[in-house]
N, C-alpha and C. Protein backbone atom coordinates (compact mmCIF):
# COMPACT_ATOMS: atom_id res chain seq x y z
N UNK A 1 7.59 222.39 291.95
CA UNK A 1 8.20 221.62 293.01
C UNK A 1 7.22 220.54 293.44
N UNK A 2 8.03 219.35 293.57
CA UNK A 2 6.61 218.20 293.82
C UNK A 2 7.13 217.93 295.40
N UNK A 3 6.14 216.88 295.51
CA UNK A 3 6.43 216.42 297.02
C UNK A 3 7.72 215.62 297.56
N UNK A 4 7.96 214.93 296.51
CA UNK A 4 9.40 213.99 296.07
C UNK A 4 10.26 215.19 296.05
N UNK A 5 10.24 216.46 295.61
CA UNK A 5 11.22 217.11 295.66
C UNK A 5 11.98 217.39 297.08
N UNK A 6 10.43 217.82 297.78
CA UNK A 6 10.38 218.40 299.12
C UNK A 6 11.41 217.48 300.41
N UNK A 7 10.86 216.12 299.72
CA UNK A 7 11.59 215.05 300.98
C UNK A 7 12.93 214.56 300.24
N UNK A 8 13.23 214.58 298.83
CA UNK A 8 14.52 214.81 298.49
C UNK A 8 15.57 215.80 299.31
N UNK A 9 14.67 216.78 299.54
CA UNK A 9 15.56 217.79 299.81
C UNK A 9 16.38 217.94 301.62
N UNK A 10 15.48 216.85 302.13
CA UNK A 10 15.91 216.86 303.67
C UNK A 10 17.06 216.07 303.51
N UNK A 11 17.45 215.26 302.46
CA UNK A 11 18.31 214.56 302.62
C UNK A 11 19.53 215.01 301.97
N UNK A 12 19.65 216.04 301.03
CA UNK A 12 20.49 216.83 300.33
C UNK A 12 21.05 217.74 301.66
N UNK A 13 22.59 217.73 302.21
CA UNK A 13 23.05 218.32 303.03
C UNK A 13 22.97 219.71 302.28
N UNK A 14 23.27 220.19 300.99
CA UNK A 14 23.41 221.40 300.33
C UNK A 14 22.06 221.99 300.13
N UNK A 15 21.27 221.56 300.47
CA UNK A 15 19.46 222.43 299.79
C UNK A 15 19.39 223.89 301.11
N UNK A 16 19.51 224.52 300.58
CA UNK A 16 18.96 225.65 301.83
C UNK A 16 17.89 226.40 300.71
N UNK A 17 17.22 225.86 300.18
CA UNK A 17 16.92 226.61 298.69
C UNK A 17 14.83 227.11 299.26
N UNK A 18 15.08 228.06 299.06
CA UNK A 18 13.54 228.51 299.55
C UNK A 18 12.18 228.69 299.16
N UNK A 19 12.61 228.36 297.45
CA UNK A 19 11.34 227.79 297.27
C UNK A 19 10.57 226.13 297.57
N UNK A 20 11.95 225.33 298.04
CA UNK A 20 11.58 223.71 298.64
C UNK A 20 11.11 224.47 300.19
N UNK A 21 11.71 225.03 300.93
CA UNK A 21 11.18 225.09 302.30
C UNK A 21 9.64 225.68 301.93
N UNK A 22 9.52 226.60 301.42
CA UNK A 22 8.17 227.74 301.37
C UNK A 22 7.45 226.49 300.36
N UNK A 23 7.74 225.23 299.97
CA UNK A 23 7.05 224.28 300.04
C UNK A 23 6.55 223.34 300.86
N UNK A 24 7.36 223.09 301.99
CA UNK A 24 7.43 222.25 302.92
C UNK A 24 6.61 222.57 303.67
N UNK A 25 7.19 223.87 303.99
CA UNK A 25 5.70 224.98 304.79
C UNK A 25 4.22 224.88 304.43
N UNK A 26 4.07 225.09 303.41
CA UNK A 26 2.30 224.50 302.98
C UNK A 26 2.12 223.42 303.15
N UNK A 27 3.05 222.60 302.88
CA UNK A 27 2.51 221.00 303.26
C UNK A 27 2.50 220.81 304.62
N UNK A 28 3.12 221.12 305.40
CA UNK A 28 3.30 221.04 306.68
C UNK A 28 1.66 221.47 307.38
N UNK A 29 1.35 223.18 306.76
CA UNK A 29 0.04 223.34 307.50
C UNK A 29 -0.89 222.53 307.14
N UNK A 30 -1.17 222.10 305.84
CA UNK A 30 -1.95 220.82 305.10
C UNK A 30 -1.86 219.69 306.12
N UNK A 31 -1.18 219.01 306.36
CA UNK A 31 -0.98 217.94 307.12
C UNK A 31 -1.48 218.71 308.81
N UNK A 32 -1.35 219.91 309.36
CA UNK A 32 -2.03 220.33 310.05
C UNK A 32 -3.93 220.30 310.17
N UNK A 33 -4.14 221.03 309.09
CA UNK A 33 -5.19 221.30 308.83
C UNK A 33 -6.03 219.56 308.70
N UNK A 34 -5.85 218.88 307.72
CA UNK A 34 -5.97 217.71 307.75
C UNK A 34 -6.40 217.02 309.43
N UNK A 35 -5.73 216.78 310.18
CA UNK A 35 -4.92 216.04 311.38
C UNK A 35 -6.06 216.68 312.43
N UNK A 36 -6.29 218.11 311.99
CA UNK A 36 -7.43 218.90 312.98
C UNK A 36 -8.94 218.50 312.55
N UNK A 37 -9.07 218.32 311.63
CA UNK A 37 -10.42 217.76 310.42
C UNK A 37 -10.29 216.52 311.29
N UNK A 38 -9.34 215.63 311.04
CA UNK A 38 -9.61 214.09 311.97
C UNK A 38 -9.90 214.16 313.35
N UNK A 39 -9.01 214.78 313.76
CA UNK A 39 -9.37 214.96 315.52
C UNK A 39 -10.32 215.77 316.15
N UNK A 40 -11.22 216.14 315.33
CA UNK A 40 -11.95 217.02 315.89
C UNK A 40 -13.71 217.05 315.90
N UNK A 41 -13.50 215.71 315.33
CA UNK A 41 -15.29 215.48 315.08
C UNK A 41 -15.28 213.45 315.07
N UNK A 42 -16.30 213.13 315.43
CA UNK A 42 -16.52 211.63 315.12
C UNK A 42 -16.25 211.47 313.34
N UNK A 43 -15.84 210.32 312.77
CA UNK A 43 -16.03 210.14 311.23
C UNK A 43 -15.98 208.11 311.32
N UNK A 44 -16.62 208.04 310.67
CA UNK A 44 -17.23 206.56 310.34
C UNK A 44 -15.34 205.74 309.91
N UNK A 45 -15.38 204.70 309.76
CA UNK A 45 -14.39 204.22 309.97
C UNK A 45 -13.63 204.34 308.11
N UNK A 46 -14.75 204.36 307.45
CA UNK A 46 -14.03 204.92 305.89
C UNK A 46 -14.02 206.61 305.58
N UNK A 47 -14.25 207.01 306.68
CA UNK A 47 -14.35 208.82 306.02
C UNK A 47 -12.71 208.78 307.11
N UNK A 48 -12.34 207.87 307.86
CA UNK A 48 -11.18 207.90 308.41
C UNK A 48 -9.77 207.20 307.71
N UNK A 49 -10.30 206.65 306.59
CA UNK A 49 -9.28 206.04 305.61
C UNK A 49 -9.48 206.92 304.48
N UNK A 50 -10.69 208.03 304.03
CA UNK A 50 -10.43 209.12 303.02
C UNK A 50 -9.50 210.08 303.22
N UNK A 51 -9.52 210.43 304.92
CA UNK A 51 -8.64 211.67 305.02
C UNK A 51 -7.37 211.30 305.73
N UNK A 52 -6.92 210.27 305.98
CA UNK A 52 -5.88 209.52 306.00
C UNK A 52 -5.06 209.45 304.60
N UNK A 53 -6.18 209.02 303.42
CA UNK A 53 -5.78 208.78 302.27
C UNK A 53 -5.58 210.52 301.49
N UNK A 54 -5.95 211.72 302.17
CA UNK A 54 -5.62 212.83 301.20
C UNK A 54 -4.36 213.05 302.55
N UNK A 55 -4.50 212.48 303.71
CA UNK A 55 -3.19 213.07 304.65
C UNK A 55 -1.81 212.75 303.97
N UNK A 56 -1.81 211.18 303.81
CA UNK A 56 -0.25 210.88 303.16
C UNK A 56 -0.16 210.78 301.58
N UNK A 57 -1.84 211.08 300.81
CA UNK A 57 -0.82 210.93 299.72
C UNK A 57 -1.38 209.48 298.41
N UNK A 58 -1.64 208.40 299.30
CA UNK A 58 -2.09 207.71 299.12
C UNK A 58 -3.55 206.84 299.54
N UNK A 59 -3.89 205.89 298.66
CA UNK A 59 -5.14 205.20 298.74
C UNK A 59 -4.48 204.14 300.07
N UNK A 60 -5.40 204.34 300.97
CA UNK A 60 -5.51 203.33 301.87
C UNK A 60 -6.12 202.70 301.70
N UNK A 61 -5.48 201.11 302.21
CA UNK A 61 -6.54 199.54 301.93
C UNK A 61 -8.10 199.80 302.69
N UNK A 62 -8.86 199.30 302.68
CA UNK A 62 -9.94 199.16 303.43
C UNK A 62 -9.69 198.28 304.93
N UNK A 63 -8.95 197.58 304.95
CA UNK A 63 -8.48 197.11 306.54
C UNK A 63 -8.13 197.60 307.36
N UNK A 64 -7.52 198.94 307.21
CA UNK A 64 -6.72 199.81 307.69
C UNK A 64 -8.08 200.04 309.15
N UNK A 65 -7.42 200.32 310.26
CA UNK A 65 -8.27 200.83 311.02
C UNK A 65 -7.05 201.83 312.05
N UNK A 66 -7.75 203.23 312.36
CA UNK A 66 -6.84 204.02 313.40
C UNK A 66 -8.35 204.71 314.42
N UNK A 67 -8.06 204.74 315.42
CA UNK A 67 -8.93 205.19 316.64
C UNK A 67 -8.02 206.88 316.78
N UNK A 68 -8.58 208.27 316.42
CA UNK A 68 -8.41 209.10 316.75
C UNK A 68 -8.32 209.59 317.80
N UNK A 69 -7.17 210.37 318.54
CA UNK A 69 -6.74 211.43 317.79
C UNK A 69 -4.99 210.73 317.29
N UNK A 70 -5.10 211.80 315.64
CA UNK A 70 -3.74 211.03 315.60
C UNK A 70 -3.26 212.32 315.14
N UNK A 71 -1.41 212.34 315.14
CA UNK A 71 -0.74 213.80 314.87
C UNK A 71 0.47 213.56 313.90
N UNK A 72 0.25 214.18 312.83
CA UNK A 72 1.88 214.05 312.00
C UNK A 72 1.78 215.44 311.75
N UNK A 73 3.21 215.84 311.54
CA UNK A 73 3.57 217.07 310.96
C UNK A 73 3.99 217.35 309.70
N UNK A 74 3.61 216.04 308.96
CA UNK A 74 4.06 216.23 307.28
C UNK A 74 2.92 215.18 306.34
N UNK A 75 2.81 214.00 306.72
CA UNK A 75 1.95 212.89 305.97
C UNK A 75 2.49 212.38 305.11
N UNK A 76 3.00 213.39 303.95
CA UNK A 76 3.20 213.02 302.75
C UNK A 76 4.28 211.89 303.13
N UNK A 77 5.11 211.67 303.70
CA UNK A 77 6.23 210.22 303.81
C UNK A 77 5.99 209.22 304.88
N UNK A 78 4.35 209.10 304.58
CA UNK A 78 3.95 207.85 305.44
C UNK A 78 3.65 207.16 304.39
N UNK A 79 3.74 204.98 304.92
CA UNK A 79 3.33 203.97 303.49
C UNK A 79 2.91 203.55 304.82
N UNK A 80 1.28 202.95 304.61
CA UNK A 80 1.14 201.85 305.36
C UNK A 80 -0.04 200.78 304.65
N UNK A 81 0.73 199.92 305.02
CA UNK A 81 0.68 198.23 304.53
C UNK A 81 -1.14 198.19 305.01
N UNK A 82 -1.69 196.91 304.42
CA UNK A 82 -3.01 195.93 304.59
C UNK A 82 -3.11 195.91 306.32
N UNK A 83 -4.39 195.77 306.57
CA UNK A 83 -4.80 195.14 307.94
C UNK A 83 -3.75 195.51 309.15
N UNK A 84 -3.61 197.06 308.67
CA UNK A 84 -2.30 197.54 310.21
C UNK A 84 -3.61 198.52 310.55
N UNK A 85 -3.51 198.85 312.24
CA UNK A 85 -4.25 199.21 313.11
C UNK A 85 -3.52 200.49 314.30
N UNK A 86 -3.62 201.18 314.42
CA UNK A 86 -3.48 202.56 314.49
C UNK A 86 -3.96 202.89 315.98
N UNK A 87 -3.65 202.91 317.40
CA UNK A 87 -4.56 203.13 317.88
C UNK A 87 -4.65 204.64 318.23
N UNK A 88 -5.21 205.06 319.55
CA UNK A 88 -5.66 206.83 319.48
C UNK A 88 -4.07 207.21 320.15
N UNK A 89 -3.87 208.52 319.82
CA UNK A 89 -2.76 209.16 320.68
C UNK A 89 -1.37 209.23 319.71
N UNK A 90 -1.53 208.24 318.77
CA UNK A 90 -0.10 207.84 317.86
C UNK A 90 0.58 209.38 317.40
N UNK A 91 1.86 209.51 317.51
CA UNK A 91 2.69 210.86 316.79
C UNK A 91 3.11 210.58 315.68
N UNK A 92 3.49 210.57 314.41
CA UNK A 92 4.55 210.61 313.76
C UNK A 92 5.07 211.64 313.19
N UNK A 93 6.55 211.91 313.11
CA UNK A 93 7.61 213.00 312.71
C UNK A 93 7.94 212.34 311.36
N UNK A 94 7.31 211.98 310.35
CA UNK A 94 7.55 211.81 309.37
C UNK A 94 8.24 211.88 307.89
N UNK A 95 8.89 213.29 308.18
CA UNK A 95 9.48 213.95 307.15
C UNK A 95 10.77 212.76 306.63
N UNK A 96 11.44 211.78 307.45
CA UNK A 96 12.31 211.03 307.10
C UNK A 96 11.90 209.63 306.63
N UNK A 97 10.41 209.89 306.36
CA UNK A 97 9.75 208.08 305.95
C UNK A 97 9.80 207.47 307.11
N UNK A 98 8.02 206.76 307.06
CA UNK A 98 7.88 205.74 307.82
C UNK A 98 6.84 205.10 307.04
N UNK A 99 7.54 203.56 307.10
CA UNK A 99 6.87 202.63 306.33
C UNK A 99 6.62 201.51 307.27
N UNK A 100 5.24 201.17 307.38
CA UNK A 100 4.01 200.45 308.67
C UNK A 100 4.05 199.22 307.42
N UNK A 101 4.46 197.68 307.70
CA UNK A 101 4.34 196.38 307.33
C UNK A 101 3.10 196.17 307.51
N UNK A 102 2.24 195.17 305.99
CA UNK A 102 1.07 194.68 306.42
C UNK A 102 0.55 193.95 308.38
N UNK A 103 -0.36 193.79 308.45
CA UNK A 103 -0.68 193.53 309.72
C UNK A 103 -0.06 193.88 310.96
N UNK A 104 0.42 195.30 311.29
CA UNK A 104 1.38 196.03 312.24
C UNK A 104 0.08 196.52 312.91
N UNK A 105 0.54 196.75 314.41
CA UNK A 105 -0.55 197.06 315.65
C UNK A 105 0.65 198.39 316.46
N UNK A 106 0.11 199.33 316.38
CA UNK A 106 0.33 200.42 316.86
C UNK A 106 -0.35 200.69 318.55
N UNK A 107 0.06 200.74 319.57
CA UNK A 107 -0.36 200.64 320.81
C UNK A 107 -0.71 202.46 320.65
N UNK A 108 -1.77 202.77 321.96
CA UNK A 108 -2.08 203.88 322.54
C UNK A 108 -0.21 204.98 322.44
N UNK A 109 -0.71 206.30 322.01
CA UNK A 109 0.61 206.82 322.05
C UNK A 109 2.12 206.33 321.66
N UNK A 110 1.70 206.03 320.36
CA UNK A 110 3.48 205.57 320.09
C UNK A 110 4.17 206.78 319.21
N UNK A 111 4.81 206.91 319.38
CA UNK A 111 6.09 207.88 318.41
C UNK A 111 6.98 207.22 317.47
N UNK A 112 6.65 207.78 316.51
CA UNK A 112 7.71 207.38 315.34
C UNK A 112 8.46 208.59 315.20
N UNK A 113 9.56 209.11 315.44
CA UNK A 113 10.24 210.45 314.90
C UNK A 113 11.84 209.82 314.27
N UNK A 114 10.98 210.47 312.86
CA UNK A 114 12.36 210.53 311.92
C UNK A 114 13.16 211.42 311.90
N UNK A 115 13.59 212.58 312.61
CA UNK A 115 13.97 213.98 312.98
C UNK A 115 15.17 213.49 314.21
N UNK A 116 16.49 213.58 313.93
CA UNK A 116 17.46 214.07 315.01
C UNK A 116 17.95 215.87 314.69
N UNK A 117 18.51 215.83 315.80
CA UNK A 117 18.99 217.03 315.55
C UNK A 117 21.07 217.23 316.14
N UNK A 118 21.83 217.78 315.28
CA UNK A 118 23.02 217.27 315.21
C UNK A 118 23.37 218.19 317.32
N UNK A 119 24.01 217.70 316.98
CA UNK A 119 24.61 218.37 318.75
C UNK A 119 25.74 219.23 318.72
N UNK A 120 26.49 219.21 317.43
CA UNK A 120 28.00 220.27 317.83
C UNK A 120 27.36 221.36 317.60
N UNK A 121 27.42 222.27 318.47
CA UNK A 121 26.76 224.03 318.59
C UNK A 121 27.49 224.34 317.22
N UNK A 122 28.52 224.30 316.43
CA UNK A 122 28.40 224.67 315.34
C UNK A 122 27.70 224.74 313.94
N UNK A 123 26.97 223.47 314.31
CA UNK A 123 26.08 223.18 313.60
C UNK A 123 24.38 223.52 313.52
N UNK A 124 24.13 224.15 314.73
CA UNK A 124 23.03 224.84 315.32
C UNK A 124 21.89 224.13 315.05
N UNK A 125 21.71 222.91 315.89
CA UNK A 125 21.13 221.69 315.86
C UNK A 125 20.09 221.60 314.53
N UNK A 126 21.12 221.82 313.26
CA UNK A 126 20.87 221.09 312.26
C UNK A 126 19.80 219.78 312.11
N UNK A 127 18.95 219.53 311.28
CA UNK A 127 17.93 218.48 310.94
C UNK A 127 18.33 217.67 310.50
N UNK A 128 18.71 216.19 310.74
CA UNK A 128 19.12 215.08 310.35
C UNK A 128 18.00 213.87 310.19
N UNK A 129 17.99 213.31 309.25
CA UNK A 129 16.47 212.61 309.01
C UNK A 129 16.78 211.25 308.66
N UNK A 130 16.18 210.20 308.83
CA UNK A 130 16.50 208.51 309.22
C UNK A 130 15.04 208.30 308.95
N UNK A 131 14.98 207.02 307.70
CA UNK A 131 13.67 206.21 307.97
C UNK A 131 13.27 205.58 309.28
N UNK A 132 12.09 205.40 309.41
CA UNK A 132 11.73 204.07 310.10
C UNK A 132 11.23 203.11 309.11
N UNK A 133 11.42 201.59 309.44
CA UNK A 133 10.66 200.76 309.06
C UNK A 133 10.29 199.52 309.44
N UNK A 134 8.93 199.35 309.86
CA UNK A 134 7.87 198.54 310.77
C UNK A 134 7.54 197.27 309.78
N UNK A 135 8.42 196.37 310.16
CA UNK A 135 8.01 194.84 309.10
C UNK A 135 6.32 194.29 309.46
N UNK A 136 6.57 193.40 309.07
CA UNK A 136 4.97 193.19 308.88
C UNK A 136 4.37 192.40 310.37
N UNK A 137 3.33 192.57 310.65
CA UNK A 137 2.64 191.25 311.78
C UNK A 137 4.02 192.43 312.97
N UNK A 138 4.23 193.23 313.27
CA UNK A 138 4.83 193.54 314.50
C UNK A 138 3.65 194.45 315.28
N UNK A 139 4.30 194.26 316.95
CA UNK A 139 2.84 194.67 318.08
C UNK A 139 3.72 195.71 318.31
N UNK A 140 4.12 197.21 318.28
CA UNK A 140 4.45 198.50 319.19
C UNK A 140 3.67 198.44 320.21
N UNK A 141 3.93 198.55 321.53
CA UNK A 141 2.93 198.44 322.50
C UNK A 141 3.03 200.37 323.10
N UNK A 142 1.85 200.21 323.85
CA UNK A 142 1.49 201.92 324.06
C UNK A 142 2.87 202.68 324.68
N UNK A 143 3.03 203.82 325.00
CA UNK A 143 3.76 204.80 324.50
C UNK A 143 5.10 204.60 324.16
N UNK A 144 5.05 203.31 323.51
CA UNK A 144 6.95 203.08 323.06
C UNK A 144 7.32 204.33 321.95
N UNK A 145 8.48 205.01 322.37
CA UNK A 145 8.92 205.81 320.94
C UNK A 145 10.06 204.65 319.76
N UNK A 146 10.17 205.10 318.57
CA UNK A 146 10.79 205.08 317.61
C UNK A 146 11.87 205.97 317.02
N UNK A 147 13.04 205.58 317.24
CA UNK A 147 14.12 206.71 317.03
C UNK A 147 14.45 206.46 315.32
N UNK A 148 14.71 207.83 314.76
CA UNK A 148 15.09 207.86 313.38
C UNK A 148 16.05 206.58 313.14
N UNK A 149 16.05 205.89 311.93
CA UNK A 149 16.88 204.98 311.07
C UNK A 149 16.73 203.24 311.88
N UNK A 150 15.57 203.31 312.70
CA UNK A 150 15.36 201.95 313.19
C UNK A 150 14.72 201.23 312.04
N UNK A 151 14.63 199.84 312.16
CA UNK A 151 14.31 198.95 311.02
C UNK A 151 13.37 198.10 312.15
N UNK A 152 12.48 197.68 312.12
CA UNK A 152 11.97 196.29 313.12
C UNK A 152 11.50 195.65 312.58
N UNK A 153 12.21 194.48 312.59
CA UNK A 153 11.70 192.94 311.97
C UNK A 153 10.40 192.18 311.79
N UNK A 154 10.31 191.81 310.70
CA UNK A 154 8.14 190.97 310.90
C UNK A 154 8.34 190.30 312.15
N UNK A 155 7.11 190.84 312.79
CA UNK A 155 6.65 189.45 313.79
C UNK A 155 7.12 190.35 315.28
N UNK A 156 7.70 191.02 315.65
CA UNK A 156 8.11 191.45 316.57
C UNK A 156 7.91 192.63 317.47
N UNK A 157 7.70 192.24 319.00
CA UNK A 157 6.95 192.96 319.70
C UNK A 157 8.25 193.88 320.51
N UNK A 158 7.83 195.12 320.72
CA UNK A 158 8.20 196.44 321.36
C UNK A 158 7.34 196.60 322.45
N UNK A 159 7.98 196.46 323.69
CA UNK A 159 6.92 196.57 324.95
C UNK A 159 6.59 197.86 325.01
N UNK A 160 5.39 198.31 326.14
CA UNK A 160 4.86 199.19 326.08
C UNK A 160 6.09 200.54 327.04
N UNK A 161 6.34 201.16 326.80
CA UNK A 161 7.25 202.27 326.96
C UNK A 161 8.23 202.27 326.68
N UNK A 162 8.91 201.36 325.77
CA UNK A 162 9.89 201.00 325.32
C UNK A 162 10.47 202.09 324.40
N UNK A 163 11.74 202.30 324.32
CA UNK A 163 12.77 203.47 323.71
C UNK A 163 13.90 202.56 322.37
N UNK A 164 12.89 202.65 321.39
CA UNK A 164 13.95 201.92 320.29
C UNK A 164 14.82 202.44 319.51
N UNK A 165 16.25 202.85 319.78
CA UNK A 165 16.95 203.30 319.49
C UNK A 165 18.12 202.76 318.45
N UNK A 166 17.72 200.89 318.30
CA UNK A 166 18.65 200.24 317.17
C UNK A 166 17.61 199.40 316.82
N UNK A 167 18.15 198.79 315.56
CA UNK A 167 17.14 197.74 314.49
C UNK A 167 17.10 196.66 315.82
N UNK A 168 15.21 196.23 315.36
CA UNK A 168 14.90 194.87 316.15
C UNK A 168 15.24 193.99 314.96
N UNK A 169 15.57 192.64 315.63
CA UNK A 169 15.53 191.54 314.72
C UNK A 169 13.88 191.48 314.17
N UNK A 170 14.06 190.34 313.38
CA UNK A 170 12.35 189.41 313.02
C UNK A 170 12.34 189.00 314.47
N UNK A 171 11.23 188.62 314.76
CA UNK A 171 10.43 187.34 315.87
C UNK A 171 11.36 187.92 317.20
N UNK A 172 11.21 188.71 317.76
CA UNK A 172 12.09 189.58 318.86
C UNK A 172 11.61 189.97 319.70
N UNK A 173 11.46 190.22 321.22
CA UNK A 173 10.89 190.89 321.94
C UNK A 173 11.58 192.13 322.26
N UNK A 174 11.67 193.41 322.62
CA UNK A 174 12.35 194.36 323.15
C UNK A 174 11.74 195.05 323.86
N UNK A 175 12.01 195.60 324.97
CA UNK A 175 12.06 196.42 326.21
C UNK A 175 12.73 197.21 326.40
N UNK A 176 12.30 198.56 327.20
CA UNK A 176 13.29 198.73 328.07
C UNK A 176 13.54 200.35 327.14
N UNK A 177 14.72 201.07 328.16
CA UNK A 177 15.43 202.25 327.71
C UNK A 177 16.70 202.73 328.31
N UNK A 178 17.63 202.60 326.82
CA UNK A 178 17.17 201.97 325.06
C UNK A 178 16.89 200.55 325.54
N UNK A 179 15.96 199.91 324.50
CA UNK A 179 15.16 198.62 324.12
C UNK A 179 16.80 197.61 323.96
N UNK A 180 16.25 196.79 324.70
CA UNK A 180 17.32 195.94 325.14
C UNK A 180 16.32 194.30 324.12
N UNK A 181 17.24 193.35 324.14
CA UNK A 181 16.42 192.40 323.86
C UNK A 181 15.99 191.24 324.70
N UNK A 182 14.76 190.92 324.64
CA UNK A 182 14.33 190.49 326.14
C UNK A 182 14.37 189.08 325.73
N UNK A 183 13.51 188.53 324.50
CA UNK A 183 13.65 187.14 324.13
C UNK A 183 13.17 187.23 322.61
N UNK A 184 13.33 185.65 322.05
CA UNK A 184 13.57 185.33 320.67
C UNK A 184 11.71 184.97 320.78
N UNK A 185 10.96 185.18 319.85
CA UNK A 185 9.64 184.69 319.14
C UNK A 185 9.72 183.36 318.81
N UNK A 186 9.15 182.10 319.27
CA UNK A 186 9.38 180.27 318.83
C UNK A 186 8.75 180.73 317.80
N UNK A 187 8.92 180.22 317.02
CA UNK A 187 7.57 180.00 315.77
C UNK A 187 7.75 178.64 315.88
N UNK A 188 6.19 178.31 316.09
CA UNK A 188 5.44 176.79 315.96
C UNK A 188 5.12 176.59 314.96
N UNK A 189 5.37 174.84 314.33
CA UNK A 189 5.57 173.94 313.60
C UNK A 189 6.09 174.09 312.64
């Protein structure tokens, strides 16, 4: 069972299959274990892009910068882009993909959760999973959350406590809860 299987499988309404969960499960404490290794001691700003880079999976650029403490509960379905910046406190619920655009600024405490959960009691709040995805050059300001299946446009700022619950345009400001749109980005000359 690979890791592609694992996040295949959140999206397969039919998987109840237990050797993918009793996979998910190790990865899950991994991405624990990991996340406690980062938050729990000083590390130089590249021993913080090594274990970043065994957290999700992949080689991180050297631009990359994140200020600890940071928390995911999976790793493996994080992508993040060149010269994006991370600051301390950040969550992500990752299991539904989140993909960070080159030059993206992450404020103090932001939430990304790709995780709903369905509401008809028959369904016994079932796991429903939605990318995020963070275009490039955008500012999240500190503790704004990110609701599963949002998209936000390059260039565009999310004020600080802001609740984004639908796609931002490009060049956008949003506020508010839910994130309303406050004004359009000029781009000069």
């Amino acid at each position: 069972m690979t890791i592609q299987d694992v996040i295949a499988s959140y999206y397969n309404e039919d998987t109840k299959n237990e050797v993918c969960s009793a996979c998910a499960d190790t990865l899950y404490q991994e991405a624990l274990r990991i996340t406690m290794e980062l938050n729990n001691q000083y590390h130089t700003p590249e021993e913080i892009r090594e274990i970043m880079g065994r957290l999700t999976g992949e080689k991180i650029n050297a631009s990359f910068r994140l200020f600890p403490p940071f928390y995911t509960d999976f790793g493996k379905n994080i992508h993040i882009g060149r010269d994006v910046f991370i600051n301390s406190g950040c969550h992500f619920q990752d299991q539904g993909g989140i993909v960070i655009g080159d030059g993206t600024m992450l404020g103090h405490n932001v939430v990304l959760a790709t995780i709903n959960h369905d509401l008809d009691p028959a369904q016994d709040r079932k796991n429903h999973y939605a990318p995020i995805t963070i275009g490039a050059h955008v500012w999240v300001g500190s503790n704004a959350t990110v609701l599963p299946g949002v998209t936000i446009g390059e260039w565009s700022v999310v004020a600080a406590g802001a609740v984004v619950t639908k796609d931002v345009p490009p060049y956008t400001v949003v506020g508010g809860v839910p994130a309303k749109i406050i004004k359009k980005i000029q781009k000069e000359g």
